[in-house]
Protein backbone atom coordinates (compact mmCIF):
# COMPACT_ATOMS: atom_id res chain seq x y z
CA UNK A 1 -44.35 28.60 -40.18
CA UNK A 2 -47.52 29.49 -38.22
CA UNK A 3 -49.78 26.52 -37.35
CA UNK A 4 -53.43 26.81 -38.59
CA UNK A 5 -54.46 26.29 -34.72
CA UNK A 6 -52.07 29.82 -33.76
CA UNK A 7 -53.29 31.48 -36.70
CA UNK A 8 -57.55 30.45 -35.21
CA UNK A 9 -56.29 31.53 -31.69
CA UNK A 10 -55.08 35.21 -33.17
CA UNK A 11 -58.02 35.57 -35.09
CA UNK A 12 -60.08 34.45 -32.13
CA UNK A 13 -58.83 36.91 -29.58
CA UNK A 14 -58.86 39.85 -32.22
CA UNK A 15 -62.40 38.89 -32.72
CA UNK A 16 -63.33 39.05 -29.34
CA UNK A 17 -61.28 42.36 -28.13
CA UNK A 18 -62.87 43.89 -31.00
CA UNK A 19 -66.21 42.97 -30.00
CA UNK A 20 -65.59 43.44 -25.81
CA UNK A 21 -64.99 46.87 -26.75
CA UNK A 22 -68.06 47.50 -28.96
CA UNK A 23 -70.25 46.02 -26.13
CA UNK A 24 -68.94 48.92 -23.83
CA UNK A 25 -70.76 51.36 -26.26
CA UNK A 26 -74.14 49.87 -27.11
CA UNK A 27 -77.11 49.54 -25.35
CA UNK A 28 -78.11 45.75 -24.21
CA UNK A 29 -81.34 44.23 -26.22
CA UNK A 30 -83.59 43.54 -23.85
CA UNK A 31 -86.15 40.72 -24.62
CA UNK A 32 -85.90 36.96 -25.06
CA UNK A 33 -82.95 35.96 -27.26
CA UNK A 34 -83.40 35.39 -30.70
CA UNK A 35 -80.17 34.13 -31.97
CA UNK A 36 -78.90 31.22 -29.71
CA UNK A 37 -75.18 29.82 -29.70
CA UNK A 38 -74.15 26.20 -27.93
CA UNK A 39 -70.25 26.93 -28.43
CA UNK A 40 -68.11 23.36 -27.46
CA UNK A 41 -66.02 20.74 -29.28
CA UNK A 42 -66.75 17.53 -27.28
CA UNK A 43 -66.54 13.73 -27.86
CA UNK A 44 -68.73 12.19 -29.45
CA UNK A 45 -71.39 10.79 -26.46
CA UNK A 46 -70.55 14.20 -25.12
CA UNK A 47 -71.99 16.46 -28.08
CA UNK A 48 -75.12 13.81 -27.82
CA UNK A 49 -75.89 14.40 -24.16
CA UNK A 50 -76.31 17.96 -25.07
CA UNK A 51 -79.55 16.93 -26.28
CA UNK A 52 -82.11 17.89 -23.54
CA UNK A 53 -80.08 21.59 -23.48
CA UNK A 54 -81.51 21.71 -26.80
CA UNK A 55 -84.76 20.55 -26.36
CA UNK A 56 -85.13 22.96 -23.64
CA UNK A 57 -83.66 25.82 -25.43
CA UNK A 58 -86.64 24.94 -28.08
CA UNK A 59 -89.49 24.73 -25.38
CA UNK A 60 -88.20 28.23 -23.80
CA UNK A 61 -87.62 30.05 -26.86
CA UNK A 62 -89.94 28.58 -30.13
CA UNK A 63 -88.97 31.06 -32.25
CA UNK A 64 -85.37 31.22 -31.55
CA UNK A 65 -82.64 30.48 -33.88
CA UNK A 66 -80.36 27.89 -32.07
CA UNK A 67 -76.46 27.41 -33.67
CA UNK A 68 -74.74 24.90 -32.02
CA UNK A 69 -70.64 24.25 -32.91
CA UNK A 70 -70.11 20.80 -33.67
CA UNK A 71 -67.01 17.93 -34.95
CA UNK A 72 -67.00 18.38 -38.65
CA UNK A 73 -67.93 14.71 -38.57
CA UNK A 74 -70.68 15.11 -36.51
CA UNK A 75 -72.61 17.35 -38.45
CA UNK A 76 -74.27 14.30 -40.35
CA UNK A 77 -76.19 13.61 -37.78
CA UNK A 78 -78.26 17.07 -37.12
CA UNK A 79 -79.14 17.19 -41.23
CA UNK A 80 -82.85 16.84 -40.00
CA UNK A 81 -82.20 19.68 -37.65
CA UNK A 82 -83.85 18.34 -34.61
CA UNK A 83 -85.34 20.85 -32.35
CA UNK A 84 -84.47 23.27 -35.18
CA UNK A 85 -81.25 23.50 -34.38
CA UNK A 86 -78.70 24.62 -36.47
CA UNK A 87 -75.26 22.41 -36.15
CA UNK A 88 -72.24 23.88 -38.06
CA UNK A 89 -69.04 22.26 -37.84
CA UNK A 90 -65.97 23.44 -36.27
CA UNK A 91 -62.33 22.14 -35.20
CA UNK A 92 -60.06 24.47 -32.80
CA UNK A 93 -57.59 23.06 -35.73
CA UNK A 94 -59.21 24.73 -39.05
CA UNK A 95 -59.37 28.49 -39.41
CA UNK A 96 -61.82 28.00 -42.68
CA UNK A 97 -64.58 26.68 -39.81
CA UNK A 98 -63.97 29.55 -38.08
CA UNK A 99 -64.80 32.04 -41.49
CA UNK A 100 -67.97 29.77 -41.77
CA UNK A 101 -69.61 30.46 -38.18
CA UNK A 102 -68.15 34.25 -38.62
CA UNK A 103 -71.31 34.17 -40.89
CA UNK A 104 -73.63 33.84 -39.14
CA UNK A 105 -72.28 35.90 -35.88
CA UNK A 106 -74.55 38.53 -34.34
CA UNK A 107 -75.92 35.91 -31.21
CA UNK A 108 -77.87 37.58 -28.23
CA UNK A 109 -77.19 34.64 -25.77
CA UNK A 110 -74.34 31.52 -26.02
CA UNK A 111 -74.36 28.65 -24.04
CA UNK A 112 -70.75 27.08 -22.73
CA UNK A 113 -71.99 23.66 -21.61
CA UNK A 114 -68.72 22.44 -20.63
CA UNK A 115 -65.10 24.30 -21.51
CA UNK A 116 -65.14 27.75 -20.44
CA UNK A 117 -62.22 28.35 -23.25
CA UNK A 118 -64.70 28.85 -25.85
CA UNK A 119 -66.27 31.97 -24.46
CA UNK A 120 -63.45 33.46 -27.17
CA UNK A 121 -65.08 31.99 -29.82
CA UNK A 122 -68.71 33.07 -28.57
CA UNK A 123 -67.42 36.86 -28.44
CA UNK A 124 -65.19 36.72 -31.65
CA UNK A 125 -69.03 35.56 -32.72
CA UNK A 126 -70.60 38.94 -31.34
CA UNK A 127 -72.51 37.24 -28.60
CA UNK A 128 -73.86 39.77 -26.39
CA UNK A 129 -74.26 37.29 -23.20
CA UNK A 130 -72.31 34.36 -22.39
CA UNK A 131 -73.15 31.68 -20.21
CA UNK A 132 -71.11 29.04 -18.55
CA UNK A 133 -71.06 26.79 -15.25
CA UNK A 134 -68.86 27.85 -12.43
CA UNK A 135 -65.28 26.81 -12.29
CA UNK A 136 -63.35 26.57 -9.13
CA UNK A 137 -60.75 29.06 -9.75
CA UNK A 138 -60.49 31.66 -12.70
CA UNK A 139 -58.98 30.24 -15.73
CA UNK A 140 -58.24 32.18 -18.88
CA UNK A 141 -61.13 31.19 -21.11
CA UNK A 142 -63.45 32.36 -17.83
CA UNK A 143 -62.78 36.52 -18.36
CA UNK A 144 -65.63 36.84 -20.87
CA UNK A 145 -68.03 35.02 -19.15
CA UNK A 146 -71.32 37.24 -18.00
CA UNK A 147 -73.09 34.82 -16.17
CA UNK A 148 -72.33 31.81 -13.97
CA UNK A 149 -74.69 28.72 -13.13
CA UNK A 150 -73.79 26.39 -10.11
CA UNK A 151 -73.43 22.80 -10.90
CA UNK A 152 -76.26 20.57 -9.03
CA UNK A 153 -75.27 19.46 -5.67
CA UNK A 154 -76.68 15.84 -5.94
CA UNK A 155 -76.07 13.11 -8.70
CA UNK A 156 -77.51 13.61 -11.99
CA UNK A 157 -76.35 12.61 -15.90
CA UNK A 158 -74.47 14.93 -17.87
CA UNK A 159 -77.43 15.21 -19.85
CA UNK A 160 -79.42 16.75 -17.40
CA UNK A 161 -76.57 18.37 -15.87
CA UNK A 162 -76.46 20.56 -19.15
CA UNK A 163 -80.35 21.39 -19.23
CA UNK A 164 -79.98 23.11 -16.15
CA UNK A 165 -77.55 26.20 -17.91
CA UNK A 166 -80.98 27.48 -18.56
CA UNK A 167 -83.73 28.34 -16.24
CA UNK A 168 -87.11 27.07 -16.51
CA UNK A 169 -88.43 23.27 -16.25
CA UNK A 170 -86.65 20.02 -17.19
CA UNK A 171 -87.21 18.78 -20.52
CA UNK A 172 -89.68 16.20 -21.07
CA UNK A 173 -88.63 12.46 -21.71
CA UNK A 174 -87.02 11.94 -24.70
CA UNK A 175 -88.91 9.89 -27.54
CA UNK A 176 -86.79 9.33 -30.90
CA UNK A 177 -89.58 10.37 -33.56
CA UNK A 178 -88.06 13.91 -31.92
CA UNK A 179 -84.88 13.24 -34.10
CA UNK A 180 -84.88 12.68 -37.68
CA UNK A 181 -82.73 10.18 -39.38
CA UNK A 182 -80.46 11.64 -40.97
CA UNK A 183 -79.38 10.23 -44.78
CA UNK A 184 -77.60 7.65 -44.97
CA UNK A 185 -75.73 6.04 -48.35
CA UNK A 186 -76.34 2.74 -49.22
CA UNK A 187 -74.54 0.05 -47.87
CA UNK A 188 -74.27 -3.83 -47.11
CA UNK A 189 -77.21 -3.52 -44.33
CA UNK A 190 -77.88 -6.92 -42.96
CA UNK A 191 -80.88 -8.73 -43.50
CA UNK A 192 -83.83 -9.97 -41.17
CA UNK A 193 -83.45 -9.81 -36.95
CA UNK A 194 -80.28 -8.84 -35.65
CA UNK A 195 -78.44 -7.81 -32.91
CA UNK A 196 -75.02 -4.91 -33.13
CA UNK A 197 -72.01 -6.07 -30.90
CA UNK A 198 -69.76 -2.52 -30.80
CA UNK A 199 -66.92 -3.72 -29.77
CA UNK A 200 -65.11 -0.37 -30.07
CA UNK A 201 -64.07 2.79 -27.56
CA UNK A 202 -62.16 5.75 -27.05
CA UNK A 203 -59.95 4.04 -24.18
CA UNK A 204 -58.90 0.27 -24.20
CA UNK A 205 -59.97 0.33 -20.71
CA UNK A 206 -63.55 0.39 -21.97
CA UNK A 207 -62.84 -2.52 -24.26
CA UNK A 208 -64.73 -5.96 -22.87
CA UNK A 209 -62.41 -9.51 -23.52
CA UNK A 210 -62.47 -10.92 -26.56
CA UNK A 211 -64.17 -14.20 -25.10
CA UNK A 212 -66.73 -12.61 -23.54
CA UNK A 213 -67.74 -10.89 -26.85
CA UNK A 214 -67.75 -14.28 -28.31
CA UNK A 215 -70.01 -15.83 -25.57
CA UNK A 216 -72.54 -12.89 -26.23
CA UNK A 217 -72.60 -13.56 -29.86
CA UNK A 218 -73.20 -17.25 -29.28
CA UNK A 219 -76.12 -16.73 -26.74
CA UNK A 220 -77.64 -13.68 -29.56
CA UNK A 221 -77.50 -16.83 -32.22
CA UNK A 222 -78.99 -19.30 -30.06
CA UNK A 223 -81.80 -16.18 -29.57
CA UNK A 224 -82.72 -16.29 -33.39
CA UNK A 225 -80.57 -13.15 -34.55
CA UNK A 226 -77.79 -12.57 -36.87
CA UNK A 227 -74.92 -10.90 -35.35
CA UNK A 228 -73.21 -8.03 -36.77
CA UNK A 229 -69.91 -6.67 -35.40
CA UNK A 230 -68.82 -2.99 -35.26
CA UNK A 231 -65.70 -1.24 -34.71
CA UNK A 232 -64.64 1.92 -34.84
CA UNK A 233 -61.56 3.24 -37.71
CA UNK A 234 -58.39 1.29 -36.46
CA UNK A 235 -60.13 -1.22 -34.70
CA UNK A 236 -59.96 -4.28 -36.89
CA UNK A 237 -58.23 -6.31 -35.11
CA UNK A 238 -61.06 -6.15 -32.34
CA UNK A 239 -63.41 -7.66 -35.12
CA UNK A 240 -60.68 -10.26 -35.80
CA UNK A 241 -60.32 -11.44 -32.49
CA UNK A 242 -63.89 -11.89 -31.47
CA UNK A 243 -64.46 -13.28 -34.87
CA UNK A 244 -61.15 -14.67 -36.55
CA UNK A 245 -62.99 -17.07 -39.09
CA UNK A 246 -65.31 -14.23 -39.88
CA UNK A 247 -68.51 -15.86 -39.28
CA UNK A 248 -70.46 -12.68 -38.85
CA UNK A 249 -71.13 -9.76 -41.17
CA UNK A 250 -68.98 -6.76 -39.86
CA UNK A 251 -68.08 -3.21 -40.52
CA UNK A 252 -65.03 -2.37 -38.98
CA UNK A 253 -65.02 1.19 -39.22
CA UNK A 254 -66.38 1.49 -42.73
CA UNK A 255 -70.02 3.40 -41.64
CA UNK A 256 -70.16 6.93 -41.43
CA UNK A 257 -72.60 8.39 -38.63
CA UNK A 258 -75.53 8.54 -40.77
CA UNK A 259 -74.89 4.59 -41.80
CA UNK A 260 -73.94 3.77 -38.33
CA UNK A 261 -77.51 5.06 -36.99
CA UNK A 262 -79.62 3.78 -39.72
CA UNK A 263 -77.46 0.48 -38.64
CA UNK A 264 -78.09 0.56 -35.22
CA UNK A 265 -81.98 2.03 -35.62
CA UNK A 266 -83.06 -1.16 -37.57
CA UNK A 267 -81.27 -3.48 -34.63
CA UNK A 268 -83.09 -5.79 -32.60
CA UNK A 269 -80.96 -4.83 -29.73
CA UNK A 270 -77.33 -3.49 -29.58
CA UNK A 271 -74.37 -4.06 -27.29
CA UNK A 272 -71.70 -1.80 -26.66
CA UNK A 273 -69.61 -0.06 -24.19
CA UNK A 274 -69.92 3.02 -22.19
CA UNK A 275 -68.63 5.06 -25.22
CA UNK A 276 -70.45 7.23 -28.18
CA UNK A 277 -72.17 4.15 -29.64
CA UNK A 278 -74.25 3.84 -27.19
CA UNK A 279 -75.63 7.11 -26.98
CA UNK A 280 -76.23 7.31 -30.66
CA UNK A 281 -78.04 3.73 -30.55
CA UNK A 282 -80.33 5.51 -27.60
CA UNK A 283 -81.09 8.63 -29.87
CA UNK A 284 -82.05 6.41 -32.73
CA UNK A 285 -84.50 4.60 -30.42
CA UNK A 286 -82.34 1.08 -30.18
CA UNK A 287 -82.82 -1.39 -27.32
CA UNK A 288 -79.33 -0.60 -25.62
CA UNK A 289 -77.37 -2.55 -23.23
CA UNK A 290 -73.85 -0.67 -22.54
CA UNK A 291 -70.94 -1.88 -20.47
CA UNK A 292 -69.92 0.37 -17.82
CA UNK A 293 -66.15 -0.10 -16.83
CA UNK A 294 -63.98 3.33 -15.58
CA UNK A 295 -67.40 5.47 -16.42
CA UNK A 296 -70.27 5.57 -14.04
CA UNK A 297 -73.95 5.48 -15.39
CA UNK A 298 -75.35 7.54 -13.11
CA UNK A 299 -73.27 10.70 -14.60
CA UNK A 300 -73.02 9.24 -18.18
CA UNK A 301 -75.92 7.53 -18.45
CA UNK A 302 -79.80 7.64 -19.55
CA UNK A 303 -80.27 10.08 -16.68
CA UNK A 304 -83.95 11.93 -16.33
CA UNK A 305 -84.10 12.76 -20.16
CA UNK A 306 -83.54 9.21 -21.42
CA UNK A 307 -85.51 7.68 -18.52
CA UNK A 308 -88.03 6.01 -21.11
CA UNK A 309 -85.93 4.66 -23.16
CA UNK A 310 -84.89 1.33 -23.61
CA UNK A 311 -81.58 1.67 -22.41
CA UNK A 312 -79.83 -0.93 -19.75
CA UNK A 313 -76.27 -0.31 -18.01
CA UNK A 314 -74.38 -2.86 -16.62
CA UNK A 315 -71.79 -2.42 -13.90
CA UNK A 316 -70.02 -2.98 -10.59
CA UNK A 317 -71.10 0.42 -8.26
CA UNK A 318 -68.44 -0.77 -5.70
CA UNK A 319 -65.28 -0.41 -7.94
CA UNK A 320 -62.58 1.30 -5.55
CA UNK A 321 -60.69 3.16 -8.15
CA UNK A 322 -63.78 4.32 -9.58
CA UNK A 323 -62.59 7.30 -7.65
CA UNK A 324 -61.71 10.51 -9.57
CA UNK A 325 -64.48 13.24 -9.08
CA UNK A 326 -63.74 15.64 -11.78
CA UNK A 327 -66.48 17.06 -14.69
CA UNK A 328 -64.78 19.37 -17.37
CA UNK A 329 -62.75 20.64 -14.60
CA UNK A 330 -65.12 20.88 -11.75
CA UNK A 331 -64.61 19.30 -8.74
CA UNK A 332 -67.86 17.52 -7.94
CA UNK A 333 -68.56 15.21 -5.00
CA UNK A 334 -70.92 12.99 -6.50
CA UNK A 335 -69.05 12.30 -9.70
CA UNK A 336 -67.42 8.63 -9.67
CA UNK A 337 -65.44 7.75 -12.82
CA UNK A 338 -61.87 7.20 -13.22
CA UNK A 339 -59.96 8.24 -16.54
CA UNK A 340 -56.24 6.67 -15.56
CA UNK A 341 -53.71 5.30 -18.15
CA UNK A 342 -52.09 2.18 -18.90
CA UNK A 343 -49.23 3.43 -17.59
CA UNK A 344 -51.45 4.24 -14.11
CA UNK A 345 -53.51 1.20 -14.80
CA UNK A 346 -52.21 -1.87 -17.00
CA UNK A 347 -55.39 -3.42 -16.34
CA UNK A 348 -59.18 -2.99 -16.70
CA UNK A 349 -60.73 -4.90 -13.48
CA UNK A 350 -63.46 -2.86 -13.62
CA UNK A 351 -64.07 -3.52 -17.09
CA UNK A 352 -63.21 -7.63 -16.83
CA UNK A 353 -65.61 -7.89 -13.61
CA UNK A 354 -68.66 -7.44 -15.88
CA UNK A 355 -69.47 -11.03 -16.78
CA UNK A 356 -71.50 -12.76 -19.79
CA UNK A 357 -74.58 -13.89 -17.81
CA UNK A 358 -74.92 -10.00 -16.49
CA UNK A 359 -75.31 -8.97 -20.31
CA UNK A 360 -77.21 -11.68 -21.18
CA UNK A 361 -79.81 -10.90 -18.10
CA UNK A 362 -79.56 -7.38 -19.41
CA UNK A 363 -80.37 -8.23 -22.88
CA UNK A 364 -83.25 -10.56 -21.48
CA UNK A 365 -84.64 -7.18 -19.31
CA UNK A 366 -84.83 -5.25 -22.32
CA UNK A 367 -86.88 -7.69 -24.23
CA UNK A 368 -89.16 -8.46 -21.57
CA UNK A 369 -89.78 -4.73 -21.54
């Protein structure tokens, strides 16, 4: 039997053959674009740093319409279409997302902010120009790209790093009345002042000791604030062992987005590690501290975009291993992070060496802000 995902990859290349072809006969519009497409499937944090590329898109081209492909679980979170942007869902995996976005196809410029492989869903799409960053040798997904933009030569958040596909100025600071909230459902939402410990992350190297979780929450309660634990799906047992009599109100993977932002918008201030939380807990205008272990700040952090927000890493800059240089593929000096297994790594100094009275001073800089 033929796998949904073979069956998207057929379709896609058709698609895009089909339209390569027709491009060779027609004229090219000339003009600003008025149909935009941001073409990725990224993480979580990832698909959220995209966020000054769209604000710029916006500022360069007001009456553009801007689609941008996005994890069918995602889409929640642009229902308030912030900078008018369009977000339709789409998984490499499901053909029927595919026959959605063939809808609306007909763009005049598309945007690859990070995997050059989806410049064959940008032509299967019609789009007349496609833009990506420079790659250090030709891969597949790199023949139908029209135009190439060099990566910056000096440090600088991915964030910012995906502003510059586009010419014209930076962005301007981010401030979160730019971003509706998007609906939420009811739910048990806790009551009064309190403070969000995420405890959760896409790799256990990113996930802080129990103990230390429970010395935070201790120090939050001495502060006046409830504490509320979070966790992603499958994480329970993180919950459990920072909390096993189950002191604290928690919601261990029971929030969709939209409940998880309305969540983390009413906190007092939230704590979390380098991971998606803490990006969405910027964009809803939290008081952020976020733990820094294998990831580096200074490429996943607030960058130039977030610079005004109330958003506070913590982390050693002088971790050895820290020492893989890679973004989406690109080799890039500058770049400091380090992505290795258990099986590489069985454990997480750089993760333990953050200690309690670091987060604490963090969470004290924030409110003396």
């Amino acid at each position: 039997m033929i796998s949904p995902r073979t069956r998207l990859r057929a379709a896609l290349v058709a698609w895009a053959a089909w339209y390569s072809a027709r491009r060779l006969l027609r004229s090219r519009r000339q003009g600003p674009p008025r149909r935009v497409l941001i073409a990725h499937h990224l993480l979580l944090g990832d698909t959220l740093m995209l966020t000054p590329l769209l604000k710029k898109l916006r500022a360069c081209y007001p009456e553009a319409e801007l689609v941008m492909t996005v994890p069918p679980a995602f889409a929640i979170l642009y229902a308030g279409h912030p900078y008018g942007v369009q977000a339709v869902p789409f998984s490499p995996h499901d053909p029927a997302g595919f026959a959605a976005l063939r809808r609306l196809r007909g763009f005049d410029l598309a945007l690859l902010p990070a995997e050059t492989r989806y410049s064959w869903l940008a032509r299967a799409l019609d789009a007349e120009q496609i833009v990506a960053f420079e790659e250090p040798r030709a891969r597949p997904g790199s023949w139908l790209v029209d135009t190439w933009r060099p990566m910056p030569a000096q440090t600088a958040s991915f964030g910012d790093v995906a502003a510059t596909l586009l010419d014209g100025p930076a962005p301007s600071p981010y401030a979160p009345q730019e971003w509706p909230a998007p609906p939420a459902a009811p739910f048990d939402e806790p009551r009064g002042r309190y403070g969000v410990l995420h405890l959760g992350a896409s790799s256990a190297h990113k996930h802080w000791p129990s103990e230390n979780w429970q010395a935070v929450a201790e120090a939050m309660s001495a502060r006046g604030l409830a504490v509320v634990l979070s966790a992603g799906p499958g994480e329970t047992a993180l919950i459990r062992a920072v909390d096993p009599a189950a002191r604290h109100l928690a919601f261990p993977g029971s929030l969709d987005l939209a409940q998880l932002w309305r969540l983390l918008q009413r906190a007092t201030v939230v704590i979390c590690p380098d991971t998606g939380v803490a990006h969405l807990a910027r964009l809803a205008g939290a008081p952020t501290v976020a733990l820094f272990g294998p990831g580096s700040p200074e490429v996943s952090g607030a960058g130039r975009f977030w610079s005004e927000s109330s958003f506070m890493p913590v982390w050693h800059a002088d971790i050895p291993c820290r020492d893989q240089h890679t973004l989406f593929g690109r080799v890039l000096p500058w770049v400091s992070h380090c992505w290795r297994g258990p099986n590489e790594c069985p454990r997480a100094l750089c993760t333990e060496a953050i200690t309690v009275s670091e987060v604490n001073d963090a969470v004290r800089a924030l409110e003396a802000r």
